[in-house]
C-alpha atoms as a PDB file:
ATOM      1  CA  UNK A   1       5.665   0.029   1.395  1.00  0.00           C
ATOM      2  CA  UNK A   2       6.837   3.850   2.087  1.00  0.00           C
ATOM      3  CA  UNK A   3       9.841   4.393   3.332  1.00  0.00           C
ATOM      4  CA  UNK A   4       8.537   7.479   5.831  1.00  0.00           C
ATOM      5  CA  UNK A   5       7.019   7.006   8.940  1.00  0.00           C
ATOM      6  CA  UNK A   6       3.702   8.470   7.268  1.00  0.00           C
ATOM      7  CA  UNK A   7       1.040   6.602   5.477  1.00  0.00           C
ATOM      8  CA  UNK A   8      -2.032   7.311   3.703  1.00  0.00           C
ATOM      9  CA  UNK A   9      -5.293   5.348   4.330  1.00  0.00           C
ATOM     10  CA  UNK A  10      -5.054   5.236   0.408  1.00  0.00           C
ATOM     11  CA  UNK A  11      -2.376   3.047   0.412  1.00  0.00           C
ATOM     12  CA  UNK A  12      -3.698   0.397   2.326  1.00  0.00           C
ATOM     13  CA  UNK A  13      -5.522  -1.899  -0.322  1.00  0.00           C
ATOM     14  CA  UNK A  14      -2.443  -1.788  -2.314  1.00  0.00           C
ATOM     15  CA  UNK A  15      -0.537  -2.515   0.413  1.00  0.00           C
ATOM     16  CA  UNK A  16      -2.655  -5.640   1.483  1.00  0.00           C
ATOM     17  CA  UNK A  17      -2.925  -6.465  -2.090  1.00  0.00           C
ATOM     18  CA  UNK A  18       0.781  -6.292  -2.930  1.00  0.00           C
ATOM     19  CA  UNK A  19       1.997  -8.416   0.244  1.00  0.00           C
ATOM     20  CA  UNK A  20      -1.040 -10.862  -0.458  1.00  0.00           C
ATOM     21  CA  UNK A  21       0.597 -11.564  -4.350  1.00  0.00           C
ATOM     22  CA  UNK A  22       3.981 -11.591  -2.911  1.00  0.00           C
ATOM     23  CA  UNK A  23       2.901 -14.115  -0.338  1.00  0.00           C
ATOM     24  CA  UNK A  24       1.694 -16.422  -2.783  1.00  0.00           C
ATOM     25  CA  UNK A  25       4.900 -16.527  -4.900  1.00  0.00           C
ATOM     26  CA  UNK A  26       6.368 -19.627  -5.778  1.00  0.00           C
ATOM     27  CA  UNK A  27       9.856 -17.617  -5.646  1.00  0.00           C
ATOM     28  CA  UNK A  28       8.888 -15.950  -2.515  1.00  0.00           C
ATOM     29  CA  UNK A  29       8.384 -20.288  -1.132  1.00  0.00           C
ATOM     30  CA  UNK A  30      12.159 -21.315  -3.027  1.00  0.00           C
ATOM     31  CA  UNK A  31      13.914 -18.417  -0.756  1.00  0.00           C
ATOM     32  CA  UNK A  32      12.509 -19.063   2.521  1.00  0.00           C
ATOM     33  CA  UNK A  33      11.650 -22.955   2.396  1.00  0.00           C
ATOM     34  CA  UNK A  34      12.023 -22.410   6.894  1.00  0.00           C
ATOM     35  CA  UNK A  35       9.678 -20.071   6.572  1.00  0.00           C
ATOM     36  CA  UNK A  36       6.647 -21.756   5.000  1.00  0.00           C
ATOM     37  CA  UNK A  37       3.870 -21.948   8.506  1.00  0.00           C
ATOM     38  CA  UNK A  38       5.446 -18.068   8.800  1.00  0.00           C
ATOM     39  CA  UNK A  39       4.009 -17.671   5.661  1.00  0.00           C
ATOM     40  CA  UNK A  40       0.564 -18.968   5.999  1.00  0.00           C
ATOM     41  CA  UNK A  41      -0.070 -17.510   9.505  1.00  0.00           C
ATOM     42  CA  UNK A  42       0.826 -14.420   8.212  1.00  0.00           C
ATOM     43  CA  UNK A  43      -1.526 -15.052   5.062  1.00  0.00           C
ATOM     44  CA  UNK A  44      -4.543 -16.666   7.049  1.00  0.00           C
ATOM     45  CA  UNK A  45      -4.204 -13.535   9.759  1.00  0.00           C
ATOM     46  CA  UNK A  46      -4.196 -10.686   6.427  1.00  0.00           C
ATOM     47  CA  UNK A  47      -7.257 -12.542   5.334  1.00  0.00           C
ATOM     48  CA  UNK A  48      -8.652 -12.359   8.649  1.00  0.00           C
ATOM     49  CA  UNK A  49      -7.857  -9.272   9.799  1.00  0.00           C
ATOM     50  CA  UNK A  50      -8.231  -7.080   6.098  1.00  0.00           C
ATOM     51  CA  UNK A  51     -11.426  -9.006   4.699  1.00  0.00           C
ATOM     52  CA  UNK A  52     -13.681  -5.742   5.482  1.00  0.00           C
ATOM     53  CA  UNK A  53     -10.892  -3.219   4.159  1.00  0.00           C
ATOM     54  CA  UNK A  54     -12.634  -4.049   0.640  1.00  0.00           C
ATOM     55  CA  UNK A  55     -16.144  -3.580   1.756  1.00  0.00           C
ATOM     56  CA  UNK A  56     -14.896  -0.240   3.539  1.00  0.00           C
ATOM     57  CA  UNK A  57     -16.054   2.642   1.950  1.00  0.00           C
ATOM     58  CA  UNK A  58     -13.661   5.046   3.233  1.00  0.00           C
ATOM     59  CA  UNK A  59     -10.561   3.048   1.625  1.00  0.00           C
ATOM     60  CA  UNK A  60     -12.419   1.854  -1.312  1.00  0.00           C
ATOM     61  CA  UNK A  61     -12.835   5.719  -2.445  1.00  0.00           C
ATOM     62  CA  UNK A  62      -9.118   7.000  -1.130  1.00  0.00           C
ATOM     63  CA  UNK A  63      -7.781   4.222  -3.240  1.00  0.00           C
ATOM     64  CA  UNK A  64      -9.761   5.236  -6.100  1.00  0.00           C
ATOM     65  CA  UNK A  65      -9.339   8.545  -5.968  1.00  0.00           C
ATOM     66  CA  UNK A  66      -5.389   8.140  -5.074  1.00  0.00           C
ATOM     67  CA  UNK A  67      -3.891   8.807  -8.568  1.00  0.00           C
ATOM     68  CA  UNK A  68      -0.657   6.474  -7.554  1.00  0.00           C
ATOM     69  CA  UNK A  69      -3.607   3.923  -7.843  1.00  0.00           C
ATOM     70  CA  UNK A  70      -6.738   4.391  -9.357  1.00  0.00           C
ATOM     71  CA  UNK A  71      -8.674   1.492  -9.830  1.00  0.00           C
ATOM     72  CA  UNK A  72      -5.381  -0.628 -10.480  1.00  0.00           C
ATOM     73  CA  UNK A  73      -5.526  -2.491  -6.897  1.00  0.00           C
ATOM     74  CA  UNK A  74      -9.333  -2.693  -6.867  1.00  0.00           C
ATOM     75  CA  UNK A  75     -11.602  -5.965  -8.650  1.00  0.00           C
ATOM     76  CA  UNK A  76     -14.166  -4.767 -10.657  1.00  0.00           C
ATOM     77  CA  UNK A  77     -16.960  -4.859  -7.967  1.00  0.00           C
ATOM     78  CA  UNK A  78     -14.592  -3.137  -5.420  1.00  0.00           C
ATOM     79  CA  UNK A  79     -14.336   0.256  -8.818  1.00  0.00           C
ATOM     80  CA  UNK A  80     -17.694   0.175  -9.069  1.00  0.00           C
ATOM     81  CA  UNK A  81     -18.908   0.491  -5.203  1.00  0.00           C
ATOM     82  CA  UNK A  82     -16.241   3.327  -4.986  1.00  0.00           C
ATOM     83  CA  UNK A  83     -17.445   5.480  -8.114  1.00  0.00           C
ATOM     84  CA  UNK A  84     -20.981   4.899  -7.033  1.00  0.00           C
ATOM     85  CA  UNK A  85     -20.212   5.917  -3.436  1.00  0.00           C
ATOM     86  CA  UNK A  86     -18.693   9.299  -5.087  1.00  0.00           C
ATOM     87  CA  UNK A  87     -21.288  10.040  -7.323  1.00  0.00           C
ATOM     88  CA  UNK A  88     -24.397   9.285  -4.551  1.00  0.00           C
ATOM     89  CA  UNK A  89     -22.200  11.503  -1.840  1.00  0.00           C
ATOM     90  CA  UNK A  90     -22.060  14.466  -5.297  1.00  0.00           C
ATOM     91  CA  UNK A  91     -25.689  14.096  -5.150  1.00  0.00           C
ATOM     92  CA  UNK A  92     -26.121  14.073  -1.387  1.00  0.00           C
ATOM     93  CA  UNK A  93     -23.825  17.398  -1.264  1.00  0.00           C
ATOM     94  CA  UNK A  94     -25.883  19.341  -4.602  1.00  0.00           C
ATOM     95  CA  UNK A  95     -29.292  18.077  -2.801  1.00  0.00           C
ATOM     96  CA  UNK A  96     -28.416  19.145   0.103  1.00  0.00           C
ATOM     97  CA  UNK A  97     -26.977  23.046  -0.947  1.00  0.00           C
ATOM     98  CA  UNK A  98     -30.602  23.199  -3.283  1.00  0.00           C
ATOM     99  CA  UNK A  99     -32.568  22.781  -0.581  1.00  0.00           C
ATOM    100  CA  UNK A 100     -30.696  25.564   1.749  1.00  0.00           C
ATOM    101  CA  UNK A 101     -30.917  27.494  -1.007  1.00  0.00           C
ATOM    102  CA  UNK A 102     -34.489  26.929  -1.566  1.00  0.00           C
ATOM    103  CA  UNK A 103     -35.673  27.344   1.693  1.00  0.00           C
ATOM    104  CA  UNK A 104     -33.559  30.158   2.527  1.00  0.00           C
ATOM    105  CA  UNK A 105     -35.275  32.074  -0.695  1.00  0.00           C
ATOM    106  CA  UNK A 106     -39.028  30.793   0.101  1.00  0.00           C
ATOM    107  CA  UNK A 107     -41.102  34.134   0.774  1.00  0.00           C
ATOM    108  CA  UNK A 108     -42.997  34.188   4.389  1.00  0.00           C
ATOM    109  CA  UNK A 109     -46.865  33.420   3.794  1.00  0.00           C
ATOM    110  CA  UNK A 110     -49.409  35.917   4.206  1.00  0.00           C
ATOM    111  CA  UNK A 111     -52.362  34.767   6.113  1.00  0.00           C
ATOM    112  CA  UNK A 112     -55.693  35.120   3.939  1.00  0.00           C
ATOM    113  CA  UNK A 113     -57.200  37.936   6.116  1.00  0.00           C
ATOM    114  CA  UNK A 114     -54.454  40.099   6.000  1.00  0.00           C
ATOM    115  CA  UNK A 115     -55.567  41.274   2.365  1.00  0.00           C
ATOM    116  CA  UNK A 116     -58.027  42.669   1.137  1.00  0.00           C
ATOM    117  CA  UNK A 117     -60.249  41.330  -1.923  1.00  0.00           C
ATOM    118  CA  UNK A 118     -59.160  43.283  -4.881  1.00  0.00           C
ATOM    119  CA  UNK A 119     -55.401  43.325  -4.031  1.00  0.00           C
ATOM    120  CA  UNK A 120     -56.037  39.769  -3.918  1.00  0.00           C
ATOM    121  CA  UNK A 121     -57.585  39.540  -7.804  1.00  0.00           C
ATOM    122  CA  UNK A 122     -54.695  41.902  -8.762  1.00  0.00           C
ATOM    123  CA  UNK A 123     -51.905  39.759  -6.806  1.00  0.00           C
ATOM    124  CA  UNK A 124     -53.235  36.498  -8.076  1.00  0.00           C
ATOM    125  CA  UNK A 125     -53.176  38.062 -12.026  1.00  0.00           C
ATOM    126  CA  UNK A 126     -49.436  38.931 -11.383  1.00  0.00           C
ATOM    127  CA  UNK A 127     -48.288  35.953  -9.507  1.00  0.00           C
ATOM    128  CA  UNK A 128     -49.795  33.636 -12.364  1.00  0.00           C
ATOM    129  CA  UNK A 129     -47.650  35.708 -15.169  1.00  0.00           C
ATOM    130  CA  UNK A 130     -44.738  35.262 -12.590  1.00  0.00           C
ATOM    131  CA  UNK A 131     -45.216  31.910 -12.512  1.00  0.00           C
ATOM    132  CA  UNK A 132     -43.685  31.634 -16.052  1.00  0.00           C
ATOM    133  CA  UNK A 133     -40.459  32.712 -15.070  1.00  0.00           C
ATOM    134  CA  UNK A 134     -40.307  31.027 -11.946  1.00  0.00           C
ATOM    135  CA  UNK A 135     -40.658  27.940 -14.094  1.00  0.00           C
ATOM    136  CA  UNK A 136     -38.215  28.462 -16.810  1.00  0.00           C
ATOM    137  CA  UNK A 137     -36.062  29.562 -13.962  1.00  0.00           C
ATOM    138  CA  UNK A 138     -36.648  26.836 -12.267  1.00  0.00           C
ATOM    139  CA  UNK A 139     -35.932  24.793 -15.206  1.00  0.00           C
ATOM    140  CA  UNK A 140     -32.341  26.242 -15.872  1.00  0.00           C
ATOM    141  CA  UNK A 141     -31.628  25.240 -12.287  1.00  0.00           C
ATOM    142  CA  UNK A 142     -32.477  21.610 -12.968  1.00  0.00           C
ATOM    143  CA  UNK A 143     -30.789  21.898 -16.396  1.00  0.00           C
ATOM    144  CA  UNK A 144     -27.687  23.190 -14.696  1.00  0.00           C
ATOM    145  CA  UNK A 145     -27.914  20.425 -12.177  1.00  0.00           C
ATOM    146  CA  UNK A 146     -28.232  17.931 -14.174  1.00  0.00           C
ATOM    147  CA  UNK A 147     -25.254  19.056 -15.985  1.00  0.00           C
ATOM    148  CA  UNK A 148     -23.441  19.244 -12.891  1.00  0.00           C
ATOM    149  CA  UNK A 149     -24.163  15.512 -12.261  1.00  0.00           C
ATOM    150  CA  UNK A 150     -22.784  15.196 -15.339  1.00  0.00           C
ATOM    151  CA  UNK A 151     -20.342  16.570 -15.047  1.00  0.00           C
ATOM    152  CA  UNK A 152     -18.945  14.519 -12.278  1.00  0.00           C
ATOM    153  CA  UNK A 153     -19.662  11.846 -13.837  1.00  0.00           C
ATOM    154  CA  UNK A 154     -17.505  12.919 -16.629  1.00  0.00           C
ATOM    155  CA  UNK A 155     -14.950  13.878 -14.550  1.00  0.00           C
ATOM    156  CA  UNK A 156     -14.345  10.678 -13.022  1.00  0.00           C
ATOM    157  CA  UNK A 157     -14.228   8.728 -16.489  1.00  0.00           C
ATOM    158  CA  UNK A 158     -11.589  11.113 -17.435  1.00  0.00           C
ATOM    159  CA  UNK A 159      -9.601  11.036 -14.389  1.00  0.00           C
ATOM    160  CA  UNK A 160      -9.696   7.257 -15.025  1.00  0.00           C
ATOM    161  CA  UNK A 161      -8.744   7.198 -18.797  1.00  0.00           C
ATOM    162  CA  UNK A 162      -5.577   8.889 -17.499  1.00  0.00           C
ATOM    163  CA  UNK A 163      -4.132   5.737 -16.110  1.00  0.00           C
ATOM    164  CA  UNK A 164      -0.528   6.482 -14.912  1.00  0.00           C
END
């Protein structure tokens, strides 16, 4: 375990994990034969007790994100739930900071009798020609996002690949 009075909710899984293998030990049974129903109380009440740990978002992602760990104490499932829980709260956060920026850049409406008709003919010629760069604007926004997602995405492969 640690050896300061400080842990990290990161370190829990491993924790579980490691006392769970050490449990089941067949050297762990030939040292303390007197302890054998110790043992399985103590294994039946970690199963009990730390069952949801793995379905827990919140320690499924400090685990994998814990570079002491990675995706060394997690199954297969338990890696993929946490990268996907990463990447969908990346896209929450970029979703959400597009939209405030959206809205906060959206011109106020005029109300169609506050103009008069030839401004209107003379507006409406401009604002289509605008419309071309708002679109290709537009576009490198969603280019750069998408690289962004990306880029995430690449991130996490390579923290992975860099298995201490």
């Amino acid at each position: 375990m640690t050896s300061s009075g400080l842990s990290c909710v990161s370190e829990v899984i491993p924790h579980i994990t490691a006392l769970k293998k050490y449990l089941d030990k067949t050297e762990t049974e030939q040292r303390t034969p007197d302890l054998s129903h110790m043992r399985a109380s103590l294994k039946a009440e970690l199963e009990t007790r730390f069952t949801s740990i793995s379905q827990d978002s919140n320690y499924l992602i400090a685990t994998y994100l814990d570079p002491r760990f990675k995706t060394n104490y997690l199954g297969v499932i338990e890696a993929a739930k946490a990268r996907q829980e990463i990447l969908l709260e990346y896209l929450k956060m970029s979703c959400e900071e597009s939209s405030s920026s959206s809205s906060s850049s959206t011109p106020a409406k005029k109300s169609r009798g506050e103009e008069t008709e030839p401004a209107v003919s003379c507006k409406a010629h401009d604002t289509f020609w605008d419309c071309f760069d708002e679109v290709a604007n537009e576009n490198n926004t969603d280019q750069v996002q998408r690289e962004e997602r990306n880029a995430i995405t690449c991130e996490l492969d390579f923290y992975l690949k860099n298995l201490s």
